[in-house]
Protein backbone atom coordinates (compact mmCIF):
# COMPACT_ATOMS: atom_id res chain seq x y z
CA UNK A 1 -2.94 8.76 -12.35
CA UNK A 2 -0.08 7.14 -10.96
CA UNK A 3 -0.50 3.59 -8.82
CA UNK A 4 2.10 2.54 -6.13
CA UNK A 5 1.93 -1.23 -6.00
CA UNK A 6 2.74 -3.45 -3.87
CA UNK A 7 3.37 -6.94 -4.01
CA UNK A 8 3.20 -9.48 -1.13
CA UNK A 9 4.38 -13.17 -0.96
CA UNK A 10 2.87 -14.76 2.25
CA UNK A 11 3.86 -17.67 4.08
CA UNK A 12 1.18 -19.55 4.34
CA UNK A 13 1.78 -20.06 8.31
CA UNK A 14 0.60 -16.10 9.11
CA UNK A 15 -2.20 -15.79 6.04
CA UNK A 16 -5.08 -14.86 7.45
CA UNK A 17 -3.53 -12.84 10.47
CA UNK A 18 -1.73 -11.42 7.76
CA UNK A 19 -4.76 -10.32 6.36
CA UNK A 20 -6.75 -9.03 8.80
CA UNK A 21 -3.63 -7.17 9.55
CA UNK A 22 -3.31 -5.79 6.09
CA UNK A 23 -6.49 -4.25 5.64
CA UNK A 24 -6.60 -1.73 8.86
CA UNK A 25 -2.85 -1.46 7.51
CA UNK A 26 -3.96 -0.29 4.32
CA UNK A 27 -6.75 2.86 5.19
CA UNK A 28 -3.63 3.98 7.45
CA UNK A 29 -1.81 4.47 4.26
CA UNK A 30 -4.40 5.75 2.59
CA UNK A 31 -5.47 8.33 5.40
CA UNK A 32 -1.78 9.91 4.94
CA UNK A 33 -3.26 11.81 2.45
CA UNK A 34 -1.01 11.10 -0.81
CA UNK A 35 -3.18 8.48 -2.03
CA UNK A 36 -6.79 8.82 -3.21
CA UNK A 37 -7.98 4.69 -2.95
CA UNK A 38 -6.15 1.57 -2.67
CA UNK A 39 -7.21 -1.87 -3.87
CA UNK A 40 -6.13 -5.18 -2.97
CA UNK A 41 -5.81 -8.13 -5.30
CA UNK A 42 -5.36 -11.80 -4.90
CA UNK A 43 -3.12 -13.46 -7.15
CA UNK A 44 -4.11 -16.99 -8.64
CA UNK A 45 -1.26 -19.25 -8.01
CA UNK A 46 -2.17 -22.94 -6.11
CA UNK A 47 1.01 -22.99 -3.85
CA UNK A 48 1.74 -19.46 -3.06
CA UNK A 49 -0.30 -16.58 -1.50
CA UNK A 50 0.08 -13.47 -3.19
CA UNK A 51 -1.76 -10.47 -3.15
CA UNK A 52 -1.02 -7.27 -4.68
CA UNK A 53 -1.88 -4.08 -3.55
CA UNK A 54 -2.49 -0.63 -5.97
CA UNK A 55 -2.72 2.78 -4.21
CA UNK A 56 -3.81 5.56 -6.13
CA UNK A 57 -2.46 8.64 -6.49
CA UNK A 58 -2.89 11.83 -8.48
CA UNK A 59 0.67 12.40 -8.96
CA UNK A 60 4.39 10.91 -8.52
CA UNK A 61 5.06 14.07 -6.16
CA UNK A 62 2.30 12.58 -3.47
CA UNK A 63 3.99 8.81 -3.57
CA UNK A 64 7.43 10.47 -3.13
CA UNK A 65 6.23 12.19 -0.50
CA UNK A 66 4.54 9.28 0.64
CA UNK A 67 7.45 7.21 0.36
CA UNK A 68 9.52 9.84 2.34
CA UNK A 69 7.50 11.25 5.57
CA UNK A 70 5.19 7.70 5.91
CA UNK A 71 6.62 4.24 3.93
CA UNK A 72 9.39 3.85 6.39
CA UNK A 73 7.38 3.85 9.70
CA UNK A 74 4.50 1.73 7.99
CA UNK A 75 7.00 -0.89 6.58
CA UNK A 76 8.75 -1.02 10.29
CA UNK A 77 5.48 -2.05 12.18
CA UNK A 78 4.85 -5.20 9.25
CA UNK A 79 8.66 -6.02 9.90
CA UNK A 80 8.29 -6.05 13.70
CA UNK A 81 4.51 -7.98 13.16
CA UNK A 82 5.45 -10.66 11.16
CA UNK A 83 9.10 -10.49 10.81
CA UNK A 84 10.65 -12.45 7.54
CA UNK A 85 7.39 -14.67 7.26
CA UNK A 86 6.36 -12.84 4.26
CA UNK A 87 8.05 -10.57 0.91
CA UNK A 88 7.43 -6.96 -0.15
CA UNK A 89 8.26 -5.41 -3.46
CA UNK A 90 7.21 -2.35 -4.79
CA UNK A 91 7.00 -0.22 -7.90
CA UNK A 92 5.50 3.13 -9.43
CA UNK A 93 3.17 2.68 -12.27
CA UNK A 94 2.30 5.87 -14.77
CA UNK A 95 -0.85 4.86 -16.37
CA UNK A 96 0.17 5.87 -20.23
């Protein structure tokens, strides 16, 4: 199993149409086809909004694919949404 994670730092101005962005955003990754789930996860922290997002994969070939043919147009239409109101960064987890 491999996760592609995501991790978001929000500005607290665009939260919740953030989120109610993020969600319909999410199934679209997932109905690529490279990932099998994905869960979303709110981290504890009083003056920040973070959430963190793991998509689920059977194997690094589907998130490079992923990455290739699909992250760049999906990562475009957040830019162009909500512009540099909120923080991205990502990373490939191998569950040992």
């Amino acid at each position: 199993m491999i996760i592609y994670e995501v991790n978001l730092d929000v500005d607290k101005e665009i939260a919740k149409d953030f989120e109610t962005w993020l969600k319909p955003h999410m199934q679209e990754v997932v109905s690529c086809g490279h990932f099998e789930k994905a869960l979303s996860y709110q981290v504890e922290d009083p003056i920040k909004i973070l959430w963190t997002i793991h998509y689920h994969a059977k194997n690094r070939s589907l998130v490079e694919t992923y990455l290739e043919e699909h992250a760049p147009r999906l990562r475009e239409e957040g830019l162009k949404k909500f512009g540099k109101k909120f923080r991205a960064t990502r990373r490939i987890l191998k569950q040992l």
